[in-house]
Structures are given as structure tokens and as C-alpha cells.
C-alpha atoms as a PDB file:
ATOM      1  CA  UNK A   1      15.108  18.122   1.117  1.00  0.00           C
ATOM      2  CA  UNK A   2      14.850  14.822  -1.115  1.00  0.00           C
ATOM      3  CA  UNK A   3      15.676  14.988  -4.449  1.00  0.00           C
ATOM      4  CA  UNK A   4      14.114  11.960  -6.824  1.00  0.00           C
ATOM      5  CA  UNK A   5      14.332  12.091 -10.918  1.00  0.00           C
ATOM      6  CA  UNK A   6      10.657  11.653 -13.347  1.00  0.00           C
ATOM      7  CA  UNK A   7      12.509   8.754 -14.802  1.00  0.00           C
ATOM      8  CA  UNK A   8      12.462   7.155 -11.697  1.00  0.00           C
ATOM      9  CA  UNK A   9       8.325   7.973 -11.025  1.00  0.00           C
ATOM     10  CA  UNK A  10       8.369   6.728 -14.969  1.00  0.00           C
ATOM     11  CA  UNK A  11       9.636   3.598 -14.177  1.00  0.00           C
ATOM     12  CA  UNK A  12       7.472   2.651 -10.906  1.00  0.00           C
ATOM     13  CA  UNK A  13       4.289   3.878 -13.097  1.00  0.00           C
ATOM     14  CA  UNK A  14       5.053   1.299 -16.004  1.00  0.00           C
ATOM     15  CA  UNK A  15       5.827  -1.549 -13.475  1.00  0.00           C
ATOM     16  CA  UNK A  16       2.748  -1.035 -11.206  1.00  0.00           C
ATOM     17  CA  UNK A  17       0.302  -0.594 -14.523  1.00  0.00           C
ATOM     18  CA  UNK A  18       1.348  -4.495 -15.362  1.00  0.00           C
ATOM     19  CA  UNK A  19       1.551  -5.331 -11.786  1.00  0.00           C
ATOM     20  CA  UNK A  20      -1.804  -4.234 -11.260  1.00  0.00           C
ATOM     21  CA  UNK A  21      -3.332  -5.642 -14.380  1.00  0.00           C
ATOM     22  CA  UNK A  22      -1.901  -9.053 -13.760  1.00  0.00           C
ATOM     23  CA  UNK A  23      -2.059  -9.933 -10.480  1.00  0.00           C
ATOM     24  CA  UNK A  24      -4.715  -9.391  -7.769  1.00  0.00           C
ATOM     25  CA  UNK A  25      -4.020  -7.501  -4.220  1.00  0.00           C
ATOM     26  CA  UNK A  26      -4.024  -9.925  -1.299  1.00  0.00           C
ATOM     27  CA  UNK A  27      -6.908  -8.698   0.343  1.00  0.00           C
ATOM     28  CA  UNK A  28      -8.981  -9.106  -3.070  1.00  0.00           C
ATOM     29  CA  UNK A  29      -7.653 -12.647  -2.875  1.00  0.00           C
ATOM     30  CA  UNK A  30      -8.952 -13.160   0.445  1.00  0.00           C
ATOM     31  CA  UNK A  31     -11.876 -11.701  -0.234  1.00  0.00           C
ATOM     32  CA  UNK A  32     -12.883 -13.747  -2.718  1.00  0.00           C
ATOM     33  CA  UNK A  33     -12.016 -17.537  -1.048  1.00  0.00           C
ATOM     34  CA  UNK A  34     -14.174 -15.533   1.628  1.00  0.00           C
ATOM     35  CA  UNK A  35     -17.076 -15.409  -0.600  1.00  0.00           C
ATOM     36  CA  UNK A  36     -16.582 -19.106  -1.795  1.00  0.00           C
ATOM     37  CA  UNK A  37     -16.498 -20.524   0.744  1.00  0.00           C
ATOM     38  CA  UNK A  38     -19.840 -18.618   2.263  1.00  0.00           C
ATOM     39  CA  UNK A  39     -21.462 -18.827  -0.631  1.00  0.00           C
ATOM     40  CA  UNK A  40     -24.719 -20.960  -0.445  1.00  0.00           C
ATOM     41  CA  UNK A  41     -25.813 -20.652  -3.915  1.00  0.00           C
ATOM     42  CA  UNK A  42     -24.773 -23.735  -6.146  1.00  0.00           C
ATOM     43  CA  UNK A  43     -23.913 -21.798  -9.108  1.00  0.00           C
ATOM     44  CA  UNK A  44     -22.945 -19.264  -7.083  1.00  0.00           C
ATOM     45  CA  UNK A  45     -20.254 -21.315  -6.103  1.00  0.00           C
ATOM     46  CA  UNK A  46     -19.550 -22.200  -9.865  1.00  0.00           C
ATOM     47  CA  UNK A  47     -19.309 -18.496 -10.583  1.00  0.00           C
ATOM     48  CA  UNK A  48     -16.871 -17.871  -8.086  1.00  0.00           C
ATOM     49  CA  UNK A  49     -14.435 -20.857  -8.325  1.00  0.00           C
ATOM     50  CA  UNK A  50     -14.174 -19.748 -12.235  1.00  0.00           C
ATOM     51  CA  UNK A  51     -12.992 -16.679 -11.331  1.00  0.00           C
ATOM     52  CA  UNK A  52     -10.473 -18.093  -9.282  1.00  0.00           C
ATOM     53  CA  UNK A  53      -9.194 -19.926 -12.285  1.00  0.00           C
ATOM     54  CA  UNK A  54      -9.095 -16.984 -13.838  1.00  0.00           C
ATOM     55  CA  UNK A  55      -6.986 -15.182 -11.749  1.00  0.00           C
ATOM     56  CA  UNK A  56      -4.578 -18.096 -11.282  1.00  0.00           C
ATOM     57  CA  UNK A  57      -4.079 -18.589 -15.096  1.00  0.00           C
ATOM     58  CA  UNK A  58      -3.884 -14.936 -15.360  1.00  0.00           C
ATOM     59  CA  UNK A  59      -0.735 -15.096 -12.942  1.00  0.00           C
ATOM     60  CA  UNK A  60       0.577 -18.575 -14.204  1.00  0.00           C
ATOM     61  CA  UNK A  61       0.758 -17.443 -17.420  1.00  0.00           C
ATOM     62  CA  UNK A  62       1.209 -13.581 -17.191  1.00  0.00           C
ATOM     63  CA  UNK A  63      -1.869 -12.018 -18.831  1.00  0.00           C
ATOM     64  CA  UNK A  64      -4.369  -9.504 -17.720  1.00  0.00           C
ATOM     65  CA  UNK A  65      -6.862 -10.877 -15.346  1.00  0.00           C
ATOM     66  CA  UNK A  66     -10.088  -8.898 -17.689  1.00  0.00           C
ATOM     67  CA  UNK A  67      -9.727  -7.862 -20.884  1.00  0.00           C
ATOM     68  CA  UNK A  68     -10.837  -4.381 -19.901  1.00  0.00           C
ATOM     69  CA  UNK A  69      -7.933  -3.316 -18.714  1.00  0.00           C
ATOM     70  CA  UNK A  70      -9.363   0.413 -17.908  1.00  0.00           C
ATOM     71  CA  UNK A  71      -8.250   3.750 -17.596  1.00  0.00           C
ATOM     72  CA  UNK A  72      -5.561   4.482 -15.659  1.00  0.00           C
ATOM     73  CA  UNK A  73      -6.423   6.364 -12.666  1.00  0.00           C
ATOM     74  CA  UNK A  74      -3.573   7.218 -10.429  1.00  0.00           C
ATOM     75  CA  UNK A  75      -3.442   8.830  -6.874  1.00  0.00           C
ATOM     76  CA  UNK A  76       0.063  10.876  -6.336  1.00  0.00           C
ATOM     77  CA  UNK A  77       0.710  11.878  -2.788  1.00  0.00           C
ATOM     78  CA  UNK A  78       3.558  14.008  -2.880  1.00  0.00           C
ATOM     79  CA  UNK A  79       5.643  15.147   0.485  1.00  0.00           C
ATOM     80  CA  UNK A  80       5.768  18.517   0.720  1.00  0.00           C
ATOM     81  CA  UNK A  81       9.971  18.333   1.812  1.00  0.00           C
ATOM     82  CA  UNK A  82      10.363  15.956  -1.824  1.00  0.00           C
ATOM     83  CA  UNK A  83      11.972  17.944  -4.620  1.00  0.00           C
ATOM     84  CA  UNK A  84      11.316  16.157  -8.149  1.00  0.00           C
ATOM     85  CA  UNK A  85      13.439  16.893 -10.852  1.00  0.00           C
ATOM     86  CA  UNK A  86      14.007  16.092 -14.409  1.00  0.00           C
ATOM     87  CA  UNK A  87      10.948  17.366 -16.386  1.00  0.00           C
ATOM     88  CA  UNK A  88       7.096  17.374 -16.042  1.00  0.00           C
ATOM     89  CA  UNK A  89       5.765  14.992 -12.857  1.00  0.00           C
ATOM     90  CA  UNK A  90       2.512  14.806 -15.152  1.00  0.00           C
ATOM     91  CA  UNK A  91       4.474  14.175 -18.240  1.00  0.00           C
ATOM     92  CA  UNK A  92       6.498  11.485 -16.211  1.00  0.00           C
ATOM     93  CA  UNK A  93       3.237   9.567 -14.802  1.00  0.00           C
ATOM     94  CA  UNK A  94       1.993   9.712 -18.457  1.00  0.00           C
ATOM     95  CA  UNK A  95       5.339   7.891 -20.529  1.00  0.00           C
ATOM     96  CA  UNK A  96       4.762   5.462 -17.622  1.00  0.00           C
ATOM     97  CA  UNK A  97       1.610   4.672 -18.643  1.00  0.00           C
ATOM     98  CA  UNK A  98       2.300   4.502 -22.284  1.00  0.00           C
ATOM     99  CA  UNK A  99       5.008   2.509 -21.165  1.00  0.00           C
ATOM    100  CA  UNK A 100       3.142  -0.063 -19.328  1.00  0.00           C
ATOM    101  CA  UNK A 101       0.529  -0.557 -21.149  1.00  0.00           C
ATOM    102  CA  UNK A 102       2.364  -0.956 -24.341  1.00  0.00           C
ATOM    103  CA  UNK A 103       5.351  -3.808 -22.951  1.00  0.00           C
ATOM    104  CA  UNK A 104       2.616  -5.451 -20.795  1.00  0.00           C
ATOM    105  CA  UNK A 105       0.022  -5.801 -24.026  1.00  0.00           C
ATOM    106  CA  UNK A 106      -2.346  -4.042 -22.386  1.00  0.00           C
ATOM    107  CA  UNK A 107      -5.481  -3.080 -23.767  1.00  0.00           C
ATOM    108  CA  UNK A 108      -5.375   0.493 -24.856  1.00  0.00           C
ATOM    109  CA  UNK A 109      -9.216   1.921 -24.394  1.00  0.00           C
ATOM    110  CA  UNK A 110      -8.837   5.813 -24.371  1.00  0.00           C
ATOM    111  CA  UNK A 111     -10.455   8.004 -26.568  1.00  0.00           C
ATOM    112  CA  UNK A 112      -8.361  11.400 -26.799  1.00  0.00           C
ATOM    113  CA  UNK A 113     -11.853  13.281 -28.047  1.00  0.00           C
ATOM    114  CA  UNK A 114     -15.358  12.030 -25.976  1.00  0.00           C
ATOM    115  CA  UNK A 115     -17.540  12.733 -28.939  1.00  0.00           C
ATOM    116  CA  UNK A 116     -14.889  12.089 -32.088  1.00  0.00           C
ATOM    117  CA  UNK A 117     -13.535   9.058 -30.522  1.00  0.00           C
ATOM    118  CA  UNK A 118     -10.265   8.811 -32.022  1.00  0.00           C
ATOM    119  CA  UNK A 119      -8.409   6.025 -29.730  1.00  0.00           C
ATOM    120  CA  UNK A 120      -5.238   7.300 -28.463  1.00  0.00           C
ATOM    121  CA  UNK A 121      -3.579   4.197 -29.139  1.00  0.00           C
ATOM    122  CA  UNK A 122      -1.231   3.961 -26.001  1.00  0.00           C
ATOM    123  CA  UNK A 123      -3.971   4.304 -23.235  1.00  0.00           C
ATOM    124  CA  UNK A 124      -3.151   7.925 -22.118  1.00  0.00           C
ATOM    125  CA  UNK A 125      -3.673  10.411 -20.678  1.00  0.00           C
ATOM    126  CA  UNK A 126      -4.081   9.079 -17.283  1.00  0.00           C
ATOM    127  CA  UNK A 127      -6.420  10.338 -14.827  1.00  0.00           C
ATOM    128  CA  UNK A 128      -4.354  12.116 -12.150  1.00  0.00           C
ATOM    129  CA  UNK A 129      -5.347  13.433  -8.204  1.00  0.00           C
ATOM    130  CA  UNK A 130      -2.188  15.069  -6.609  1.00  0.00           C
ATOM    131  CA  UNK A 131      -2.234  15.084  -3.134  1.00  0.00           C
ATOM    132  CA  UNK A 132       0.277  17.590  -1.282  1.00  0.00           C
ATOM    133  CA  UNK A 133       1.274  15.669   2.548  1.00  0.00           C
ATOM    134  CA  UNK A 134       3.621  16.336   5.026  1.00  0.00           C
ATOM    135  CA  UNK A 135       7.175  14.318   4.753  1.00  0.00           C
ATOM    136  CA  UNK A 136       9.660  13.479   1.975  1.00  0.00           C
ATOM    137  CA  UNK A 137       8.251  10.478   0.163  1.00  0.00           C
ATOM    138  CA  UNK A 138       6.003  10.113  -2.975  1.00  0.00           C
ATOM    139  CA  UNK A 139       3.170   7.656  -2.189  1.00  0.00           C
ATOM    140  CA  UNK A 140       1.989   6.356  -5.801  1.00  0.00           C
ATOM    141  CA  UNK A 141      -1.857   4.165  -6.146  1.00  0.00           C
ATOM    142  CA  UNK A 142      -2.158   3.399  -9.646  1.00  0.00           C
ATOM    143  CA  UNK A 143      -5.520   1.873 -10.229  1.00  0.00           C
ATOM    144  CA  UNK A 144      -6.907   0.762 -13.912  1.00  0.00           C
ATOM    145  CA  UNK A 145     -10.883   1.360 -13.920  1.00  0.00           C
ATOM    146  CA  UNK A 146     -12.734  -0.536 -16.556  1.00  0.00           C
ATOM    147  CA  UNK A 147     -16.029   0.988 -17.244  1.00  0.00           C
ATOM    148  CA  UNK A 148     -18.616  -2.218 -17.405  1.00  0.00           C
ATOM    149  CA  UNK A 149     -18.386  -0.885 -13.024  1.00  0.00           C
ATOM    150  CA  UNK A 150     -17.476   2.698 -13.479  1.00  0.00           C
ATOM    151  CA  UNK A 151     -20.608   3.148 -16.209  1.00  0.00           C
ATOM    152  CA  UNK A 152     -22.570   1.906 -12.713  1.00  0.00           C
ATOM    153  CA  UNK A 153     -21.575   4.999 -10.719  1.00  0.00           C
ATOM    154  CA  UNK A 154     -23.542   7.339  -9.389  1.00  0.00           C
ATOM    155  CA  UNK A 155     -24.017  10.595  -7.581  1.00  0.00           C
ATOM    156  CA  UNK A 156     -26.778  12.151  -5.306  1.00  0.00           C
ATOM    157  CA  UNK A 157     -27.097  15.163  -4.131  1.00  0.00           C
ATOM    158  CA  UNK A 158     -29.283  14.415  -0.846  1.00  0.00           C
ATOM    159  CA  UNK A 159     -30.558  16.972   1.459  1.00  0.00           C
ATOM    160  CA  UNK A 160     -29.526  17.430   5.203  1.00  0.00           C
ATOM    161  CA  UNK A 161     -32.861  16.093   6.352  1.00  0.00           C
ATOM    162  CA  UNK A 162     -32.418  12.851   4.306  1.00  0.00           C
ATOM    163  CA  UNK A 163     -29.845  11.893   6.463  1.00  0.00           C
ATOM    164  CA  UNK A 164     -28.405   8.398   6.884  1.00  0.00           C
ATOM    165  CA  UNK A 165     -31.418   6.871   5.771  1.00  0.00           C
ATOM    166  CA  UNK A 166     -31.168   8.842   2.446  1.00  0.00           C
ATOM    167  CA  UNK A 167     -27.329   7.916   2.532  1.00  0.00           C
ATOM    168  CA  UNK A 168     -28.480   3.968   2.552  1.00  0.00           C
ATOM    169  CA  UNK A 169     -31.279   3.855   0.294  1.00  0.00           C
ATOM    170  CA  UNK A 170     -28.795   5.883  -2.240  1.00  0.00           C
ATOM    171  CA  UNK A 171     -26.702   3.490  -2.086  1.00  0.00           C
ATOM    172  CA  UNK A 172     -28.831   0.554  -2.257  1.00  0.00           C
ATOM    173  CA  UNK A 173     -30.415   2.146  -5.501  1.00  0.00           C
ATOM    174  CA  UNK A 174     -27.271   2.540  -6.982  1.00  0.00           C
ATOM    175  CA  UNK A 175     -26.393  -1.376  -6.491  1.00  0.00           C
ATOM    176  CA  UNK A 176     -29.993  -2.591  -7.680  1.00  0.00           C
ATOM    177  CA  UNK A 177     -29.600  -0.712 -10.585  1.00  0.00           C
ATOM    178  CA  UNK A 178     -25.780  -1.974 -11.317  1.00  0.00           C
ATOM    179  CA  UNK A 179     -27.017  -5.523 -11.377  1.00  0.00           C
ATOM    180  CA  UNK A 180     -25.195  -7.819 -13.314  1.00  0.00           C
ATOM    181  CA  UNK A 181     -23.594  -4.736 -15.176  1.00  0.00           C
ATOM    182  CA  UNK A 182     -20.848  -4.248 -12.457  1.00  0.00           C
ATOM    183  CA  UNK A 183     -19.678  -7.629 -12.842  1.00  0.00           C
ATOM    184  CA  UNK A 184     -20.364  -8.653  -9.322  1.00  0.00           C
ATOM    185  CA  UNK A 185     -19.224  -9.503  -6.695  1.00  0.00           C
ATOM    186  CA  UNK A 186     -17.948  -5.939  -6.588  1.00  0.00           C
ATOM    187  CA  UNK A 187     -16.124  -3.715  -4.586  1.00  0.00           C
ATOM    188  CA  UNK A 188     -18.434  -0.598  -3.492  1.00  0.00           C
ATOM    189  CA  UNK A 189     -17.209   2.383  -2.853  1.00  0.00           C
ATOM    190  CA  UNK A 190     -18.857   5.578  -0.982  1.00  0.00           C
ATOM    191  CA  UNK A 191     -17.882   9.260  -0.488  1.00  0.00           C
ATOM    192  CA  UNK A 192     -20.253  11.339   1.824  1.00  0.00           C
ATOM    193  CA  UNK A 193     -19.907  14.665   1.963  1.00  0.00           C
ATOM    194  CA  UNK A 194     -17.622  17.563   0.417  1.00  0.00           C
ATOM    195  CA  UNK A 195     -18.972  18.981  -2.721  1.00  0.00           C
ATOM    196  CA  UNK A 196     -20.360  17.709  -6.362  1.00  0.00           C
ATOM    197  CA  UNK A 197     -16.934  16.679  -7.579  1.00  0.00           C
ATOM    198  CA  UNK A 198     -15.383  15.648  -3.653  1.00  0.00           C
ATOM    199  CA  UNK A 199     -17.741  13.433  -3.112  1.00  0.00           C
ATOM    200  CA  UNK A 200     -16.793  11.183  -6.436  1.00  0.00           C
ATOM    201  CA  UNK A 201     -13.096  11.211  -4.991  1.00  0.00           C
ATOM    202  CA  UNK A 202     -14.036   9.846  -1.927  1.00  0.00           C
ATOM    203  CA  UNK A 203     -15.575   7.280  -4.042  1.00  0.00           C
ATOM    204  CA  UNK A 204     -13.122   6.584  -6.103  1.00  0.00           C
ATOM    205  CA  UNK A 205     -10.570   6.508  -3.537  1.00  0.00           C
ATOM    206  CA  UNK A 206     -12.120   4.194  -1.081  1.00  0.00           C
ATOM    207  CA  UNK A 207     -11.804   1.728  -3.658  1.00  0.00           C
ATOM    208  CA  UNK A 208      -8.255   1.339  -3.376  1.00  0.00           C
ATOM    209  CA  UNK A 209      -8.858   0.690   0.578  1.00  0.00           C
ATOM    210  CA  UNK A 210      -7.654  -2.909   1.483  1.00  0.00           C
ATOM    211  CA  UNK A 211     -11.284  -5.136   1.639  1.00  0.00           C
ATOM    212  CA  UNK A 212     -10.624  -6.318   4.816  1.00  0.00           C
ATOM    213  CA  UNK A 213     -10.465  -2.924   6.659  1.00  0.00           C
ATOM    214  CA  UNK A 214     -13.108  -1.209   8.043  1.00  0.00           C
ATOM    215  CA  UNK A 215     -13.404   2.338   8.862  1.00  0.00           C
ATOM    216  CA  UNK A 216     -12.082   3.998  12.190  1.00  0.00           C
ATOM    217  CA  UNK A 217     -15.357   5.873  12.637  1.00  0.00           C
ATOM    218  CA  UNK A 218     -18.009   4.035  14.581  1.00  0.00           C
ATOM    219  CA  UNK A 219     -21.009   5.286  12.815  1.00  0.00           C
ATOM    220  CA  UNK A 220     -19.281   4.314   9.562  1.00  0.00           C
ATOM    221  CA  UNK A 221     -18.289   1.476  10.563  1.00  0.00           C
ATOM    222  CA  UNK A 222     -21.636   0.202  11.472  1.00  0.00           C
ATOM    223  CA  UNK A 223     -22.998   1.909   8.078  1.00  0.00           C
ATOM    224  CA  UNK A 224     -20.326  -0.418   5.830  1.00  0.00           C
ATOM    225  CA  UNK A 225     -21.655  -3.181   7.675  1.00  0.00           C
ATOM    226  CA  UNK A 226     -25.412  -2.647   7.268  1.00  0.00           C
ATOM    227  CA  UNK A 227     -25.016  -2.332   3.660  1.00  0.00           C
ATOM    228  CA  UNK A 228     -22.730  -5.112   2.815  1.00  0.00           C
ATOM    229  CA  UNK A 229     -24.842  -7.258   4.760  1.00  0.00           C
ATOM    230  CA  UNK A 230     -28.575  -5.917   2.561  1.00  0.00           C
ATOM    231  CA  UNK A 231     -26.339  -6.022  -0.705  1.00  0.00           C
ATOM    232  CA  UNK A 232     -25.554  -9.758  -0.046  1.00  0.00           C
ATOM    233  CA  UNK A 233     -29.568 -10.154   0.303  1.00  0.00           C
ATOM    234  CA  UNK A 234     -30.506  -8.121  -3.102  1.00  0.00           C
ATOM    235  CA  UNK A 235     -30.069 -11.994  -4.793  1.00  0.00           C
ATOM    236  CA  UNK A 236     -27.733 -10.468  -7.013  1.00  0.00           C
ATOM    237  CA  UNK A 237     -25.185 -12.954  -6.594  1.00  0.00           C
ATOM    238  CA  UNK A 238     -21.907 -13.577  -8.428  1.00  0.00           C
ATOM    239  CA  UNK A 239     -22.016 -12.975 -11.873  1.00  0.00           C
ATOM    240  CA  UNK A 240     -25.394 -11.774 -11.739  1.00  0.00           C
ATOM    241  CA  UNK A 241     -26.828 -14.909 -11.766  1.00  0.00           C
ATOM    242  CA  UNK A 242     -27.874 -14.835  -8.589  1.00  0.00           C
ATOM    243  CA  UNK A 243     -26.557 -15.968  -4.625  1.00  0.00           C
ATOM    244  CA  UNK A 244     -25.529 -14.459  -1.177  1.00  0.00           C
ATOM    245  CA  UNK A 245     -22.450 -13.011  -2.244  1.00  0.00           C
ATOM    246  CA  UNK A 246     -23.182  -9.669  -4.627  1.00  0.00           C
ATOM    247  CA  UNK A 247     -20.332  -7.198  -2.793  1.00  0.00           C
ATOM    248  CA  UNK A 248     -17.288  -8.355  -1.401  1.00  0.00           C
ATOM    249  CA  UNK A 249     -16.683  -4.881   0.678  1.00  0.00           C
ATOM    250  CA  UNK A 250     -18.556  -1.721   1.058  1.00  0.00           C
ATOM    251  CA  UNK A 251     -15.524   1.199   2.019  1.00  0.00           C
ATOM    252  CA  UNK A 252     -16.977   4.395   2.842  1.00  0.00           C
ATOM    253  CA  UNK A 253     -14.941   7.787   3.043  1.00  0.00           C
ATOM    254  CA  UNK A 254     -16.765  10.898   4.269  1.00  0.00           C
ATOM    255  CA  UNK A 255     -15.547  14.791   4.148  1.00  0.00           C
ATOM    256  CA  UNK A 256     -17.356  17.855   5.920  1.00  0.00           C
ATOM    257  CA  UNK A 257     -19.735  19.474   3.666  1.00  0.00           C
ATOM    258  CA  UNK A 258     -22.274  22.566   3.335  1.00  0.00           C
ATOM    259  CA  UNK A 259     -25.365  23.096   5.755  1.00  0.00           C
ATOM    260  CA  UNK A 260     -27.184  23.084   2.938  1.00  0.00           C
ATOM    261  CA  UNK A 261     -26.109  19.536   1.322  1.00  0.00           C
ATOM    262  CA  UNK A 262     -25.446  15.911   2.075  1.00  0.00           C
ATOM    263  CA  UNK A 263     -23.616  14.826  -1.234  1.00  0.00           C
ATOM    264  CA  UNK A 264     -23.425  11.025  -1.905  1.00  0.00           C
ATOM    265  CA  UNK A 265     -21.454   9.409  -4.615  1.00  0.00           C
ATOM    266  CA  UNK A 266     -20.984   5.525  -5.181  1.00  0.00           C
ATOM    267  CA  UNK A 267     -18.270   4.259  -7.198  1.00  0.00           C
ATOM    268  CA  UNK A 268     -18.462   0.794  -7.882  1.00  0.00           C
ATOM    269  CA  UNK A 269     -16.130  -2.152  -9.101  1.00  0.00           C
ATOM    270  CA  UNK A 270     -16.090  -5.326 -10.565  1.00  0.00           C
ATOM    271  CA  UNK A 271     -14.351  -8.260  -8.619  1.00  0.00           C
ATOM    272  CA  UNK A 272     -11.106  -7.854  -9.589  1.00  0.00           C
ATOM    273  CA  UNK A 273     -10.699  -4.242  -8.017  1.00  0.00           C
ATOM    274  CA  UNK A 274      -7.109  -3.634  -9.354  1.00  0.00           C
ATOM    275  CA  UNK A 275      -4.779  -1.307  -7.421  1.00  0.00           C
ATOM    276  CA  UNK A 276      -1.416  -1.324  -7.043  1.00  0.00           C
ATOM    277  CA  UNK A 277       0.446   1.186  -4.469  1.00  0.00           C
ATOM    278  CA  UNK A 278       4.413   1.907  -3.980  1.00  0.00           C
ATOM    279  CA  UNK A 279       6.378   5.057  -2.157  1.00  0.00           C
ATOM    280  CA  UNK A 280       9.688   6.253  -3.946  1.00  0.00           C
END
């Protein structure tokens, strides 16, 4: 058995809240030159070689890459043979939030009431999936969601006999309708199957998949591809303002479900796709 203290999960929280706020993942990086570089629309172009001067200033002079800097949404998968001690897990990943977004000047966007609207003033509580997995490590993803992208998502609750053809034009609805709102190019990501609520984790989750990894299952696979490829013809384009390059990934996670259902949930985000993962 592994013993690790809150403080410690405190600390990792508070770093990986500024990391992710300040600095973009590799693979978003990538992603993005990617889409420069293929893009074919002048402005286009434009649009995407100002966000890359964005994100450099962001990380030359160490301020958040949006102003949004969301709601923190954080992923704890927790090893079944790890003992934590020292007070409340939640309580922990919470003061590391505060923390975070309070030393790294982050803007704090959470309302503690969603019809009063009194802002909590420190950004919390998070929003927190716990995960129980085999081993004796604790696998953090903390990942900031503004809402211009997360106002964008959607669910549908298809039925069996809609099958992948539903799944698809579900998905391409969702997109159309995003438009410019979503801050595009975004990141799209789909959960197929489970229940109501599952299928909006699967979602959410396959955001924080790297953008240049594709699925293991073949059928996926070739469904991520499909749709990346009609997104990049809607005429979206960066910014909204039209081009080839409207989603820079399209991650799909699927779950077994009912006989009865086929639920479909799309979670989309904005460019910058912030996620930041550690194991303690």
C-alpha cells in the first residue's frame, strides 16, 4: 500500500491549473502549425497565424492564453492499492484550485448559486469525476472549460435504428449550429453510448485525448475521420470567418448502452483545448 498526503494532490492541482492556462499541450501545438500550413483560405491563414502569436506571447510573457479561463474540470484516477491521507481528497483538489487560480491571476468565473449568481470569487468548486483503477498511483487531468465551446454542447438521444448515420448527422448538427460560437478551429469531442449523463463523460473526456491519436477501434477510427474531414468542408473556417480548417480533431469514446437507446453527446472546444495531466 502507498501512502501520499492532500497537500501533496493540493500542490500538483494549483501547479497544473496555471500550467494549463498558460501554456498549450504539444499536440495542440502541432495541431495548429498543421492547420496553417493546410489552410487554403487567405484569411484563414491570418486567423490562424494570430493565434499563434497569441499563444507565444501568452508563454513569453506568462499570461493566460484566453481570458476565459473556465471551470475547472478535473479527472482523478485513483489506484485502488493508493492510501491518501491528510483530510478530504475533494477538499484537497478544491484549495488547489483556489490556489491556482488565485497566484496565477486567473479569471475566477463560478457562480456558487445558477439562478442568484453570486460569483464565488476564487473559481471553485471544481467539477470532479473519480475514477477507481487498478495500481498504486493517482493519475490527475485537470482541464479548464470556458463556456463560449461548452454553451455549444449537445446531447441526443438517438434510437437503435438511427444508427451510425444518426451518430454523424448528430454530430454534424451540433458543429453547424456551434459556428463561430465555439471559437473554431475546435477540438470535438464524442461519447456514444452509456446512458443520459455517460454519454456527456465520454464527451468530455475525449477532449483531453492527445489530437494526434486516433482511436484503436476500426469503425471509430474511420468515423473520426469521416467527420473531421465534412467539418473541414462546412466553410466554417478559423475564427468563423470562414476556410478549410473548422476542427482540428474529432476524438470519439463509446460505452455499451441499452437495446433500447443509442445516446450521443458532443462536447466541443475552442482551439486552445487546455489540459494538463500528472500521476503522484
Amino acid at each position: 500500500m502507498r501512502t501520499i498526503r492532500v497537500d501533496d494532490v493540493t500542490a500538483a492541482i494549483k501547479e497544473m491549473c496555471i500550467e494549463a492556462n498558460h501554456c498549450l499541450t504539444q499536440d495542440m501545438e502541432w495541431a495548429l502549425c498543421r492547420a496553417r500550413e493546410a489552410e487554403r483560405s487567405p484569411v484563414g491563414r491570418q486567423v490562424l497565424g494570430q493565434l499563434e502569436d497569441n499563444l507565444r506571447i501568452a508563454a513569453r510573457e506568462n499570461i493566460p492564453i484566453c481570458q476565459d479561463t473556465g471551470m475547472a474540470v478535473i479527472f482523478m484516477e485513483v489506484g485502488q492499492e493508493l492510501h491518501i491521507e491528510g483530510g478530504s481528497l475533494t477538499a484537497a483538489v478544491n484549495e488547489g484550485v483556489r490556489q491556482g487560480y488565485r497566484e496565477g491571476y486567473l479569471r475566477k468565473s463560478v457562480v456558487g448559486d445558477p439562478i442568484v449568481r453570486e460569483n464565488t470569487r476564487d473559481n471553485t468548486p471544481a467539477v470532479i469525476h473519480y475514477d477507481i483503477v487498478p495500481g498504486d498511483q493517482l493519475k490527475i487531468t485537470v482541464a479548464p472549460k470556458g463556456f463560449g465551446s461548452e454553451n455549444m454542447s449537445r446531447i441526443f438521444m438517438l434510437k437503435p435504428a438511427d444508427g451510425i448515420e444518426g451518430v454523424r448527422d448528430a454530430v454534424l448538427a451540433a458543429v453547424k449550429e456551434a459556428g463561430p460560437n465555439a471559437c473554431p478551429p475546435m477540438v470535438v469531442g464524442v461519447g456514444i453510448g452509456g446512458t443520459f449523463e455517460k454519454c456527456a463523460l465520454l464527451a468530455k473526456m475525449a477532449l483531453t485525448r492527445p489530437a494526434d491519436q486516433r482511436s484503436e477501434v476500426s469503425w471509430v477510427q474511420e468515423l473520426e475521420k469521416e467527420l473531421l474531414e465534412k467539418i473541414n468542408r462546412s466553410g466554417i473556417g478559423p475564427g468563423g470567418l470562414g476556410g478549410t480548417n473548422t476542427a482540428l480533431a474529432v476524438n470519439i469514446n463509446t460505452f455499451p448502452t441499452h437495446i433500447a437507446g443509442l445516446p450521443v453527446a458532443v462536447n466541443i472546444c475552442c482551439h486552445v483545448n487546455r489540459h494538463c495531466v500528472r500521476a503522484l
